[in-house]
Protein backbone atom coordinates (compact mmCIF):
# COMPACT_ATOMS: atom_id res chain seq x y z
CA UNK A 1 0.00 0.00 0.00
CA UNK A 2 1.39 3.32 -1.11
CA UNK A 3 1.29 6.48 1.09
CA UNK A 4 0.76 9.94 0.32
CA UNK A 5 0.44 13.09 2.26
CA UNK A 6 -0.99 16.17 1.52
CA UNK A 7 -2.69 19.80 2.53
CA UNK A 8 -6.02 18.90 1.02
CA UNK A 9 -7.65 15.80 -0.46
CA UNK A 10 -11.00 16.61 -2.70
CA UNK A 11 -13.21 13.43 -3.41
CA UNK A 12 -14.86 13.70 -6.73
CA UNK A 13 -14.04 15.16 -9.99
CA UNK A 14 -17.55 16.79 -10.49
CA UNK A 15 -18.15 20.43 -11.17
CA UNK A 16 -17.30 21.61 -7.31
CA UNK A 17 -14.53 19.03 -7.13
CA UNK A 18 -12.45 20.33 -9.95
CA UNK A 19 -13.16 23.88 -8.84
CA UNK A 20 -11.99 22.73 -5.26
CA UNK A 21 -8.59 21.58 -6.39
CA UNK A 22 -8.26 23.83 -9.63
CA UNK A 23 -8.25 27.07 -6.87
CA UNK A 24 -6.37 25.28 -4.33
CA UNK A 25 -3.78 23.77 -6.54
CA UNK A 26 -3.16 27.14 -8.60
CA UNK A 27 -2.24 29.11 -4.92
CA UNK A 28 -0.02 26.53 -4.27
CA UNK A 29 -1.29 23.96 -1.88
CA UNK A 30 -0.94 20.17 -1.89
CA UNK A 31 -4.15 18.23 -3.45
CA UNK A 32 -4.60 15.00 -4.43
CA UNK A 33 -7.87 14.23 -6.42
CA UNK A 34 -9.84 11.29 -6.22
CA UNK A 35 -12.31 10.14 -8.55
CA UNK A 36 -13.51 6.46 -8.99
CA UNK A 37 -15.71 7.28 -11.97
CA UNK A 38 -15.74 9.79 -14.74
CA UNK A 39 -13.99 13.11 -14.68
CA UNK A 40 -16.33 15.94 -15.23
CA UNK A 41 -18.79 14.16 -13.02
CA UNK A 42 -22.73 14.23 -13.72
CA UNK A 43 -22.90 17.71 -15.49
CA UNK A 44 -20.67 17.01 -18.36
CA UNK A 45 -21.86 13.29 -18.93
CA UNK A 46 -24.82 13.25 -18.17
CA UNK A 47 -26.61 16.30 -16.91
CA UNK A 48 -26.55 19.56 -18.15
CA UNK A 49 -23.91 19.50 -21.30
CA UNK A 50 -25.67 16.50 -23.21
CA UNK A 51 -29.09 18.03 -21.61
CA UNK A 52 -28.21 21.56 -23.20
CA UNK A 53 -26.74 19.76 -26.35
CA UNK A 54 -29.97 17.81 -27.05
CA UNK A 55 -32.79 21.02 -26.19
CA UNK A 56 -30.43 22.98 -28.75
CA UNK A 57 -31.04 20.09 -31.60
CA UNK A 58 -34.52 20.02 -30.99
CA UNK A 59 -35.17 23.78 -30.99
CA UNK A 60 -33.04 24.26 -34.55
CA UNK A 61 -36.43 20.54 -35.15
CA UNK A 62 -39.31 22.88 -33.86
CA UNK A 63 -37.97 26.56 -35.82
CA UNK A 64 -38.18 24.38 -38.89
CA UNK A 65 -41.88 23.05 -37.56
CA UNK A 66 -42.80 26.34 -37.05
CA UNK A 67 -41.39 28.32 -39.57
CA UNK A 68 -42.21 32.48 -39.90
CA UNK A 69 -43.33 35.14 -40.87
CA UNK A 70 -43.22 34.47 -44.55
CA UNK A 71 -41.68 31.19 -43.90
CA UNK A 72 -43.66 28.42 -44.36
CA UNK A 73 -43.14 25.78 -41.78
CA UNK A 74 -42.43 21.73 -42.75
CA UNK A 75 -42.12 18.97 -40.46
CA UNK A 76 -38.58 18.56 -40.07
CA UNK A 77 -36.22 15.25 -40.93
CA UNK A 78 -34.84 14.27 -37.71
CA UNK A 79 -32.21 12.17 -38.00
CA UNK A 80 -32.33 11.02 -34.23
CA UNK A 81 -28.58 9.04 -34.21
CA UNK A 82 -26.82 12.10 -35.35
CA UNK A 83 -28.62 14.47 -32.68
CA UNK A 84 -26.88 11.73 -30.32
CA UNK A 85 -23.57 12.15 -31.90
CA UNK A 86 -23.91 15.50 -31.47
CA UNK A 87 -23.82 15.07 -28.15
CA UNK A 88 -21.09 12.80 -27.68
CA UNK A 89 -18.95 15.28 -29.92
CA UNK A 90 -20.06 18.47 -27.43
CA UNK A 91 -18.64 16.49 -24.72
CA UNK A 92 -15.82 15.35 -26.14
CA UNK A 93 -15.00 19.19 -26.96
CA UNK A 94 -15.19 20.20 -23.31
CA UNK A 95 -13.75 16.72 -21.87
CA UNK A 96 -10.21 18.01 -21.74
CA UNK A 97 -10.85 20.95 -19.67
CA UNK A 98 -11.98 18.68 -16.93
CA UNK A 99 -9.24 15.89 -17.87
CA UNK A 100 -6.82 13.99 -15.11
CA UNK A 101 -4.41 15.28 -17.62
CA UNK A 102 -5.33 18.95 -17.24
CA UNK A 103 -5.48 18.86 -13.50
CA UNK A 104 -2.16 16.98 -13.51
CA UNK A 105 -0.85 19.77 -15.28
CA UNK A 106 -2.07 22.21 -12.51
CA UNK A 107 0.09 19.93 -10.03
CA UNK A 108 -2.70 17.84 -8.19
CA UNK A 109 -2.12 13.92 -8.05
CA UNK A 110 -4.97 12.16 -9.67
CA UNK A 111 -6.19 9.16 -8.27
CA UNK A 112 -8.69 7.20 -10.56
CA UNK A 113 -9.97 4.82 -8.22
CA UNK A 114 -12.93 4.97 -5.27
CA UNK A 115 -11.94 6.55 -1.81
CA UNK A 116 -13.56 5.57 1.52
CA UNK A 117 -12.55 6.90 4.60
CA UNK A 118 -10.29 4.70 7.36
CA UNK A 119 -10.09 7.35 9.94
CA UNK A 120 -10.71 10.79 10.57
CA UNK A 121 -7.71 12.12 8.48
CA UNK A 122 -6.68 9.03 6.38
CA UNK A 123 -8.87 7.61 2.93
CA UNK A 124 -8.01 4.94 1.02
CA UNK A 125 -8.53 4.78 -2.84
CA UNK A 126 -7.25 1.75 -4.12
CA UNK A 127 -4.15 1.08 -3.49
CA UNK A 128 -2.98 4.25 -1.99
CA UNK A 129 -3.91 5.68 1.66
CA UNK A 130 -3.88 9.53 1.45
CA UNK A 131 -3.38 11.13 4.80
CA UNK A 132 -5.00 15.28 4.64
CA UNK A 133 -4.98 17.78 6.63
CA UNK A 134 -8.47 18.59 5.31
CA UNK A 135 -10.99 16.95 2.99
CA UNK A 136 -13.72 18.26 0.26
CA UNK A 137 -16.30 15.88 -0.50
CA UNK A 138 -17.90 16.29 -3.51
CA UNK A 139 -19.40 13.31 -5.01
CA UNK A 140 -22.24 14.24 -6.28
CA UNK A 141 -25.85 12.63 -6.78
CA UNK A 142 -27.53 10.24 -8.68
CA UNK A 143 -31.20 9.63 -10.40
CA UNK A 144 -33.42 8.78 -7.33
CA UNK A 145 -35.95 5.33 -8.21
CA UNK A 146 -38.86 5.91 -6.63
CA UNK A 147 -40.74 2.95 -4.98
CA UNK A 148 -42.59 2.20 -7.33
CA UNK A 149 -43.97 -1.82 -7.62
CA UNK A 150 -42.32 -3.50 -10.65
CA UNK A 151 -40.73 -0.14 -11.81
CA UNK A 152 -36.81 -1.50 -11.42
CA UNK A 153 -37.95 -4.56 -13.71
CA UNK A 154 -38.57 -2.25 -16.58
CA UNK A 155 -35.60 -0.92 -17.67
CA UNK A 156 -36.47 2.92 -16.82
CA UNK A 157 -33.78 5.47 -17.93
CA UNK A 158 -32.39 7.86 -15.90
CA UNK A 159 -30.31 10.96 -17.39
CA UNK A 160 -27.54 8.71 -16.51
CA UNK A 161 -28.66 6.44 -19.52
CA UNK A 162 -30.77 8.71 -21.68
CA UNK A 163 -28.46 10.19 -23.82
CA UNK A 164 -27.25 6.81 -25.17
CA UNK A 165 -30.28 5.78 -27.06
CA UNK A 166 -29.45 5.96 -31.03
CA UNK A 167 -33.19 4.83 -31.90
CA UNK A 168 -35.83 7.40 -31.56
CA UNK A 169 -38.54 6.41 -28.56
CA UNK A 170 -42.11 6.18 -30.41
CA UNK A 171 -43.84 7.06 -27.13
CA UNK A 172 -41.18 8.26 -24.10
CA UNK A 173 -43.02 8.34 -20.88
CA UNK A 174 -41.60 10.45 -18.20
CA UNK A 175 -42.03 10.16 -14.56
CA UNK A 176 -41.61 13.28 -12.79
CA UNK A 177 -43.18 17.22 -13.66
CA UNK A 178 -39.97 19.20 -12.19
CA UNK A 179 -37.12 20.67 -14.26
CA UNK A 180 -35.29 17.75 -15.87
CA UNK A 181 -38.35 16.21 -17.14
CA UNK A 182 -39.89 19.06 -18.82
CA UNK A 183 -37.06 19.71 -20.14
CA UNK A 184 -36.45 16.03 -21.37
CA UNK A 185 -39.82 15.88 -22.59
CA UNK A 186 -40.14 18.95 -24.60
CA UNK A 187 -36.78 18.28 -26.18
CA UNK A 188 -38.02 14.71 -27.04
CA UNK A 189 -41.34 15.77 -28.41
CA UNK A 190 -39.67 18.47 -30.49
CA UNK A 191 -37.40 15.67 -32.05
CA UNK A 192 -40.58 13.68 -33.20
CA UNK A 193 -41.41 11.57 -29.48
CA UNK A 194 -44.89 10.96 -28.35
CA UNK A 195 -44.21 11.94 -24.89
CA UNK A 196 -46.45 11.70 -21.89
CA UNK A 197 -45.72 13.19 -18.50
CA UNK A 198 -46.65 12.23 -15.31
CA UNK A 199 -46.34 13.70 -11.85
CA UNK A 200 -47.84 12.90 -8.40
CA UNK A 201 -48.40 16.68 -7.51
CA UNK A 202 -47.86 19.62 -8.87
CA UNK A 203 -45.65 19.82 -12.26
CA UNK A 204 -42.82 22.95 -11.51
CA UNK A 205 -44.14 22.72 -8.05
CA UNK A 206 -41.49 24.75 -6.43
CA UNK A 207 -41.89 27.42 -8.93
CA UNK A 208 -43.62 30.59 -9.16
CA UNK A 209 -47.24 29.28 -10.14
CA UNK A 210 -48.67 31.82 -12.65
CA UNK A 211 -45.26 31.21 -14.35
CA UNK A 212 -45.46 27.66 -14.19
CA UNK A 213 -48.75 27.71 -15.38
CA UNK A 214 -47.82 29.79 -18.50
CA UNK A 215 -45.06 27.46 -19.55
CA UNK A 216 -47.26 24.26 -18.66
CA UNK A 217 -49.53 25.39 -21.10
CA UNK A 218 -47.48 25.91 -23.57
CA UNK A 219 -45.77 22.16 -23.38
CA UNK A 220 -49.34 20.82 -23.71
CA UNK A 221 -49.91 23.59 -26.78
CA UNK A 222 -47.01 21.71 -27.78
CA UNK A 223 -48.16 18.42 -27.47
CA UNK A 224 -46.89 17.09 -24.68
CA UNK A 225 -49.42 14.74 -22.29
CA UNK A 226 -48.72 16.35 -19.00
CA UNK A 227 -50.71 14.24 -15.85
CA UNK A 228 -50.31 16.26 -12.95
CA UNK A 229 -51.73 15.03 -9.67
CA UNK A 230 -51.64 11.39 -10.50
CA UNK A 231 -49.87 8.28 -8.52
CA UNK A 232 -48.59 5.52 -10.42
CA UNK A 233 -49.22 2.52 -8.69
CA UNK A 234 -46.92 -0.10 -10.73
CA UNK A 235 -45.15 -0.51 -13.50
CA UNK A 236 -45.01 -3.62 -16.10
CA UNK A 237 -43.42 -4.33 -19.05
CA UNK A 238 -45.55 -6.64 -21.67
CA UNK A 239 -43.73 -6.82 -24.75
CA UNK A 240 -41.96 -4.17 -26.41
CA UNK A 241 -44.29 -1.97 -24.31
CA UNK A 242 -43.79 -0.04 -20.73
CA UNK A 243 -47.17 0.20 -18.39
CA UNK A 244 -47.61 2.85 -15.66
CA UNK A 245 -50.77 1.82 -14.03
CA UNK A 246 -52.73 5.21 -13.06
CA UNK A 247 -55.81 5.39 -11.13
CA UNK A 248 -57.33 2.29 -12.84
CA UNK A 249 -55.71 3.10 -15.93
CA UNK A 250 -53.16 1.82 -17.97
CA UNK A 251 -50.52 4.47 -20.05
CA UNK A 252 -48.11 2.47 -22.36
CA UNK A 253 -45.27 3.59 -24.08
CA UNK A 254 -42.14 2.06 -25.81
CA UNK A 255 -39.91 4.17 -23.41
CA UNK A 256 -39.89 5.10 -19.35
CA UNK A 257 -37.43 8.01 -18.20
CA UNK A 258 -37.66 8.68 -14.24
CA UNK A 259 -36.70 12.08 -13.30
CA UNK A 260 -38.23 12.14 -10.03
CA UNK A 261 -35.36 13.49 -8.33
CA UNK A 262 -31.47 12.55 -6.68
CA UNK A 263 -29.66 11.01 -3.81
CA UNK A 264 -26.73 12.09 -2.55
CA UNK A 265 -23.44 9.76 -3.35
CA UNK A 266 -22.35 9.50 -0.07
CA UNK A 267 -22.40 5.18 0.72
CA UNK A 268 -19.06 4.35 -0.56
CA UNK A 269 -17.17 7.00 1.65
CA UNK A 270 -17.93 4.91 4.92
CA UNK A 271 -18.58 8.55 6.50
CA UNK A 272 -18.50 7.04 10.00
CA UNK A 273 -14.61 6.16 9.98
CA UNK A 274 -14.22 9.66 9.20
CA UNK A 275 -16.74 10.85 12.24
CA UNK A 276 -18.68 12.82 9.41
CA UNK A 277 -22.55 12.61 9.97
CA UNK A 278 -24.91 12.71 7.06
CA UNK A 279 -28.81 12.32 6.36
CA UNK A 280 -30.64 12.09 3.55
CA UNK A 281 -29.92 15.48 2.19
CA UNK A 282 -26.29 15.10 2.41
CA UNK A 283 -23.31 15.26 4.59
CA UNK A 284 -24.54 17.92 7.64
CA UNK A 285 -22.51 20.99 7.61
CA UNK A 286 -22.56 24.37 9.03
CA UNK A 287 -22.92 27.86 7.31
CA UNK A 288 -19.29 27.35 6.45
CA UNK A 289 -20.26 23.65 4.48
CA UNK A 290 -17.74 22.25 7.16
CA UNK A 291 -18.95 19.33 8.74
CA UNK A 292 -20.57 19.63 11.84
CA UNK A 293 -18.77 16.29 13.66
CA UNK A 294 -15.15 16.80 11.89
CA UNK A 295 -13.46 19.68 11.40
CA UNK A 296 -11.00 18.56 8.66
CA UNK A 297 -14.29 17.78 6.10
CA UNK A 298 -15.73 20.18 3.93
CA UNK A 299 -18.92 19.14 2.08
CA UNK A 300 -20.25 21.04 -1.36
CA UNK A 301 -22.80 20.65 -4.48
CA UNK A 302 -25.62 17.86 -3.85
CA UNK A 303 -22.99 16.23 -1.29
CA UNK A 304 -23.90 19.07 0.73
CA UNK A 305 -27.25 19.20 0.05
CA UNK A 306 -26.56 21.86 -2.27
CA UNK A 307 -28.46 21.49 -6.13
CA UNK A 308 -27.29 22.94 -9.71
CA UNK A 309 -23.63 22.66 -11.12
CA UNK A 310 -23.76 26.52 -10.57
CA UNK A 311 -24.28 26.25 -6.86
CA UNK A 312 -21.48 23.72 -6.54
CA UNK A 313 -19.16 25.90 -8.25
CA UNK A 314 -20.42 28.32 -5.68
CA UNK A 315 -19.69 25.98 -2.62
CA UNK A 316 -16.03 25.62 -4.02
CA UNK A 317 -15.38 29.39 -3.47
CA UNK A 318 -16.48 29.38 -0.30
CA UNK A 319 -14.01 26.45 0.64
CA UNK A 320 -11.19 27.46 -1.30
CA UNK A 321 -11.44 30.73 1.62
CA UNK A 322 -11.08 28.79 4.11
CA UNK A 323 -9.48 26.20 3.46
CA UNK A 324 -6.70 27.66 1.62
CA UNK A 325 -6.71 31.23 2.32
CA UNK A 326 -8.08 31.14 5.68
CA UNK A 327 -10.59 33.71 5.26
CA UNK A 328 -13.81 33.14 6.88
CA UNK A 329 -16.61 32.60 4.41
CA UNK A 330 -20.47 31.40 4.80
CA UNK A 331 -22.59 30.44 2.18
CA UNK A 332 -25.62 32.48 1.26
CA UNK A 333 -28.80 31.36 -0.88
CA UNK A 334 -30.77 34.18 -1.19
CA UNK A 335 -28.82 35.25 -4.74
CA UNK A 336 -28.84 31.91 -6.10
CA UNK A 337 -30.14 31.31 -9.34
CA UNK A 338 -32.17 28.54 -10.45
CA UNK A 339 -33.21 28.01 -14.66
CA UNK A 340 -35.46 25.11 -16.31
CA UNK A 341 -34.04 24.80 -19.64
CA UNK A 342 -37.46 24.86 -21.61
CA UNK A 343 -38.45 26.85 -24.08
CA UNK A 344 -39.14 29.39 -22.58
CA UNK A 345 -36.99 29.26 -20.12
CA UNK A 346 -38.25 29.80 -16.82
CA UNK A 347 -36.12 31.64 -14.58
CA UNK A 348 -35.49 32.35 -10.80
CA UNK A 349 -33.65 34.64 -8.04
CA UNK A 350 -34.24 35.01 -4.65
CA UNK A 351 -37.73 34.99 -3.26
CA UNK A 352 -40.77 33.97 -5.49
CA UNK A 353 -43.92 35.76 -4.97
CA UNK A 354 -45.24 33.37 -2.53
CA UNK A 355 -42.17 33.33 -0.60
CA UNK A 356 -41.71 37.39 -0.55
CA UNK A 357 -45.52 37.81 0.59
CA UNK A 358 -44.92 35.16 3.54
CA UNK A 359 -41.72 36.53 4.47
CA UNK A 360 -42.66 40.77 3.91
CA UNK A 361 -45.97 41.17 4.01
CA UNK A 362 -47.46 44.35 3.20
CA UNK A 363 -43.97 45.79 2.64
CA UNK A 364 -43.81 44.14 -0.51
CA UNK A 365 -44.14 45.67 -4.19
CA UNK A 366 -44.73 43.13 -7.08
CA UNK A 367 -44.16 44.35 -10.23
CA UNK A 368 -45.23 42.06 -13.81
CA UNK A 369 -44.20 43.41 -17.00
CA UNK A 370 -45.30 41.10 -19.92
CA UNK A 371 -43.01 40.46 -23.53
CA UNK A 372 -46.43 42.20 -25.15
CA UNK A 373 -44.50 45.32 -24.05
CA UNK A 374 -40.92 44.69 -25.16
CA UNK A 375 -40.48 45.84 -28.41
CA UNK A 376 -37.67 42.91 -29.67
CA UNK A 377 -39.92 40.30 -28.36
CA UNK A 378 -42.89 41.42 -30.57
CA UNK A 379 -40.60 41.49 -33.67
CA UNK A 380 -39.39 38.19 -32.84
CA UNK A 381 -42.88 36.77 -32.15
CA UNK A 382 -42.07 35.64 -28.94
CA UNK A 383 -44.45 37.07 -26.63
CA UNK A 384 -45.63 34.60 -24.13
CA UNK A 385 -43.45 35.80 -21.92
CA UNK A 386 -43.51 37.78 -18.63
CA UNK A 387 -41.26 39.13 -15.89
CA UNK A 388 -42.03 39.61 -12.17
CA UNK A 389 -40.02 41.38 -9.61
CA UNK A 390 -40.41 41.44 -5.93
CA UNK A 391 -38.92 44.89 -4.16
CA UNK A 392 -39.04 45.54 -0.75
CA UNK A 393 -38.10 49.08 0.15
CA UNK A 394 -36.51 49.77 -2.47
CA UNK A 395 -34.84 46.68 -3.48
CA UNK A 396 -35.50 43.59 -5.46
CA UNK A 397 -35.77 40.49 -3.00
CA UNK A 398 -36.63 37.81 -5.86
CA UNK A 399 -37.06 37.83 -9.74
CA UNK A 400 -39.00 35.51 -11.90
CA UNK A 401 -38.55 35.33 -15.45
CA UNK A 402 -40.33 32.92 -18.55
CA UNK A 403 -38.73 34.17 -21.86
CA UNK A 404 -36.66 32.68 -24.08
CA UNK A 405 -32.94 33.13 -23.05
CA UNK A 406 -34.45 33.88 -19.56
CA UNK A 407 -31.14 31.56 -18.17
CA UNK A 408 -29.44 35.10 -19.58
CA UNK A 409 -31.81 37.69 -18.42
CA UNK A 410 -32.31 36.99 -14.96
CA UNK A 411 -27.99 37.51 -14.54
CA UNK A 412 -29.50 40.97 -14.14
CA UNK A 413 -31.64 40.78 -11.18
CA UNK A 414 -28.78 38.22 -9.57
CA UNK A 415 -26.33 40.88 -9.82
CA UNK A 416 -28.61 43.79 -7.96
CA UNK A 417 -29.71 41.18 -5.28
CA UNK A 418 -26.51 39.58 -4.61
CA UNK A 419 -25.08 42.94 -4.17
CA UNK A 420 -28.19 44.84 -2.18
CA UNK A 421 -28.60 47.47 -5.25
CA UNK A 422 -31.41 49.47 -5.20
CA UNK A 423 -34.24 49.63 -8.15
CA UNK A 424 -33.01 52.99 -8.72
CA UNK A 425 -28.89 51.67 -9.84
CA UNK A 426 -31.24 49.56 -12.11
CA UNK A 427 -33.08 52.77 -13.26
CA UNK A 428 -29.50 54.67 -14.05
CA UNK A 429 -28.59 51.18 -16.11
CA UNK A 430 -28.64 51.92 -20.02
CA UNK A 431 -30.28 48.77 -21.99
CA UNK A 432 -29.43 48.60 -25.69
CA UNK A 433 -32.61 48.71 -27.96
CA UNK A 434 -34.00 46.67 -29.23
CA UNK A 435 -32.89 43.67 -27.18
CA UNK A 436 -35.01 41.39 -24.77
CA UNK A 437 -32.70 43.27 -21.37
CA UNK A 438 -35.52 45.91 -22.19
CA UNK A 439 -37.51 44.14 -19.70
CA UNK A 440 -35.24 45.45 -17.17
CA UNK A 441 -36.19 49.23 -18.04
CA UNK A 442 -39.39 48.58 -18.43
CA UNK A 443 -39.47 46.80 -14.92
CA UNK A 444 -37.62 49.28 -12.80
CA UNK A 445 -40.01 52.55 -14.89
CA UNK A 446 -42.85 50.70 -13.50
CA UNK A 447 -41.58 50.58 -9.87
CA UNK A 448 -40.10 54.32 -9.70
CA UNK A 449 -43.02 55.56 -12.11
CA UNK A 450 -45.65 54.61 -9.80
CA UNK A 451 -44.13 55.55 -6.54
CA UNK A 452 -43.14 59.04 -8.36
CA UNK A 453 -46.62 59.50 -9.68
CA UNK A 454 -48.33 59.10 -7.08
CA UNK A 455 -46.36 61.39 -4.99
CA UNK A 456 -48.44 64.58 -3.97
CA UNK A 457 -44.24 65.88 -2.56
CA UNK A 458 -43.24 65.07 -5.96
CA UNK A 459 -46.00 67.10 -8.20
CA UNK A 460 -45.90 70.13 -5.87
CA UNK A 461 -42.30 70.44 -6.95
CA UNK A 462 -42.86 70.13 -10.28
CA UNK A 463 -45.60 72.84 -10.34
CA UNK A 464 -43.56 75.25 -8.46
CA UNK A 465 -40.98 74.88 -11.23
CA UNK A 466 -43.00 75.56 -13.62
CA UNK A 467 -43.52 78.47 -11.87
CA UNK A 468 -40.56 79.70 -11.01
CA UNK A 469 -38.27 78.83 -13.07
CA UNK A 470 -37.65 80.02 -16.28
């Protein structure tokens, strides 16, 4: 058994991982890297680059559907292998910046085996024990299976396995109404699927429900089946055919994808050598994602209970100040961003509606603006959209936007939230025009409009300067 020592050992070469030991390793500190599976972790194999990849081929599928003004639309020839190819080739194209070779280069030690902890400051991953002053966990999550009768006899997919069909489904079934399967589904419908969707509550349940509702509608405009409400009591396969038995009722289709949520990857660590406690959520850590029973472990990303690649990436900076630098650092959610890759998007910041009403009261402004009013979305013909912002005193507490590129747009209400800004450093903010960002004007003019309208201070002054003043 080899031996190595070192300042910090991360565990998992996911999207926090790398960002772990590219920061650490670039300011000069010891790190070995551990990572049993594939480098790049879920999000560049088999989450959001092959996720993105695919809603991008089947968008370029449903502009051809649609066609234009003066372009007449056609149904399009999908050529379903290539789309997959496609894929493979946009991950191959951003493979090497997550590589064992890259990060070798950068002066960690790559270990490409599975670690689990023997003590408190000692893991083993293969044949090497790494001793470390301090460890980052960050292995990730995978595909949750829910218990469902008969469902792991079917063959479901997961977005682990997805991406590797080369035949087009005839009829994909989908079981679960929250970000990844929407955006599955529409993707798959717009590349020639049947596609049926079904959830046991509420589809987009944790988002803002008139938005939700707008973009439901227009996946069932679309053609997607969408169930919502319904519990699927088993699942059977009979033939060349899946079964979800619903309420007395039987749904077939050729394919099943479950996106019905993830689980932390947490059971191969054997977390108690190490003293580090962990639920269901993740390992338990502190404001500082150290863990709560050892000192020496740090915890980000969906190990920490944490969510999108973005938020792990997040988690990373935080460590990399303590851990490195020493600075003290606590992570904060109220600027965190959340997108569902749909078309529209549907977009999020800080506090929905709901949320700000519950947590302000009759402090709180809500402000809608819909696309009808900006002037590049009604050229474009995209005007289903609409943007809402909460402001409380002054200042936006929570953002939610369904547009297309609304992923983009909503970096704009991040920024003034993270940062405490006021609606009126919006206000001073030049938008170039004609571009969708004219939401943002039109937004913040409806917030300072009304308050300076309605001011009885405000039109006094103006009359006495009409007045007075040449």
């Amino acid at each position: 058994m080899n031996s190595i020592t070192t300042d910090l050992c991360v565990i998992g070469a996911g999207s926090g991982g790398l960002s772990v030991a590219a920061g650490a390793a670039q300011l000069g500190i010891r790190v070995v890297l551990v990572e049993g599976h594939l480098m790049g972790g879920e999000c560049l194999n088999s989450g959001c680059v092959p996720s993105k990849a695919l809603i991008a081929a089947a968008r370029r599928a449903e502009a051809v559907r649609r066609g234009g003004p003066g372009v007449a639309g056609r149904e399009p020839e999908v050529d379903f292998g290539a789309v997959k190819d496609h894929l493979v080739d946009v991950i191959a194209a951003i493979a090497p910046m997550d590589s064992a070779e890259r990060f070798t280069g950068l002066g960690c030690v790559v270990i490409r085996d599975w670690g689990r902890f023997v003590s408190r400051s000692e893991l083993v991953a293969g044949d090497v024990t790494v001793r470390a002053r301090r460890f980052v966990i960050a292995t990730g999550s995978r595909p949750v299976m829910p218990d469902v009768p008969g469902i792991r006899e079917v063959g479901a997919l997961t977005n682990e396995t997805v991406f590797d069909l080369r035949e087009r489904p005839e009829h994909l079934l989908v079981l679960g109404g929250g970000p990844m399967g929407l955006e599955l589904a529409q993707a798959h419908r717009r590349l020639g699927c049947r596609v049926t969707v079904v959830d046991g509550g509420a589809a987009l349940g944790r988002e803002d429900p008139e938005a939700a509702a707008r973009l439901i509608a227009r996946l069932r405009g679309e053609g997607i089946d969408l169930r919502e409400g319904v519990r699927v009591d088993r699942a059977e396969r009979r033939g060349d055919a899946v079964l979800l038995h619903v309420a007395g009722q039987a749904i077939a289709g050729s394919h099943l994808l479950v996106a019905a949520g993830r689980v932390p990857n947490l059971e191969r660590l054997d977390l108690g050598r190490a003293g580090v406690a962990a639920d269901g959520r993740g390992v338990r850590v502190d404001a500082a994602l150290r863990s709560v029973t050892n000192r020496a472990v740090f915890a980000v990303g969906d190990a920490a209970g944490g969510g999108a690649t973005h938020v792990a990436g997040y988690h990373a900076g935080i460590v990399v100040r303590q851990a490195v630098l020493g600075v003290p650092a606590r992570v904060r959610t109220g600027h965190l961003p959340r997108v569902t890759f749909t078309d529209p998007e549907l977009a999020q910041v800080g506090l929905t509606e709901a949320e700000a009403r519950a947590h302000h009261g009759r402090r709180l402004d809500v402000v809608r603006v819909d696309f009808t009013e900006v002037d590049r979305a009604v050229a474009e013909g995209r005007t289903e959209g609409m943007a809402k912002v909460m402001v409380v005193a002054g200042r936006p507490v929570g953002a939610t936007i369904l547009a297309p590129q609304a992923g983009e747009l909503i970096a704009v209400w991040a920024v003034a939230i993270a940062n405490r800004q006021k609606m009126t450093a919006l206000a001073r903010t030049v938008f170039a025009y004609p571009t969708l960002g004219d939401v943002h004007k039109r937004v913040t003019s409806a917030y300072l409009g009304a308050k300076l309208f309605r001011s009885a201070t405000v039109k006094r002054l103006a009359g006495l300067v009409q007045r007075w003043f040449p």
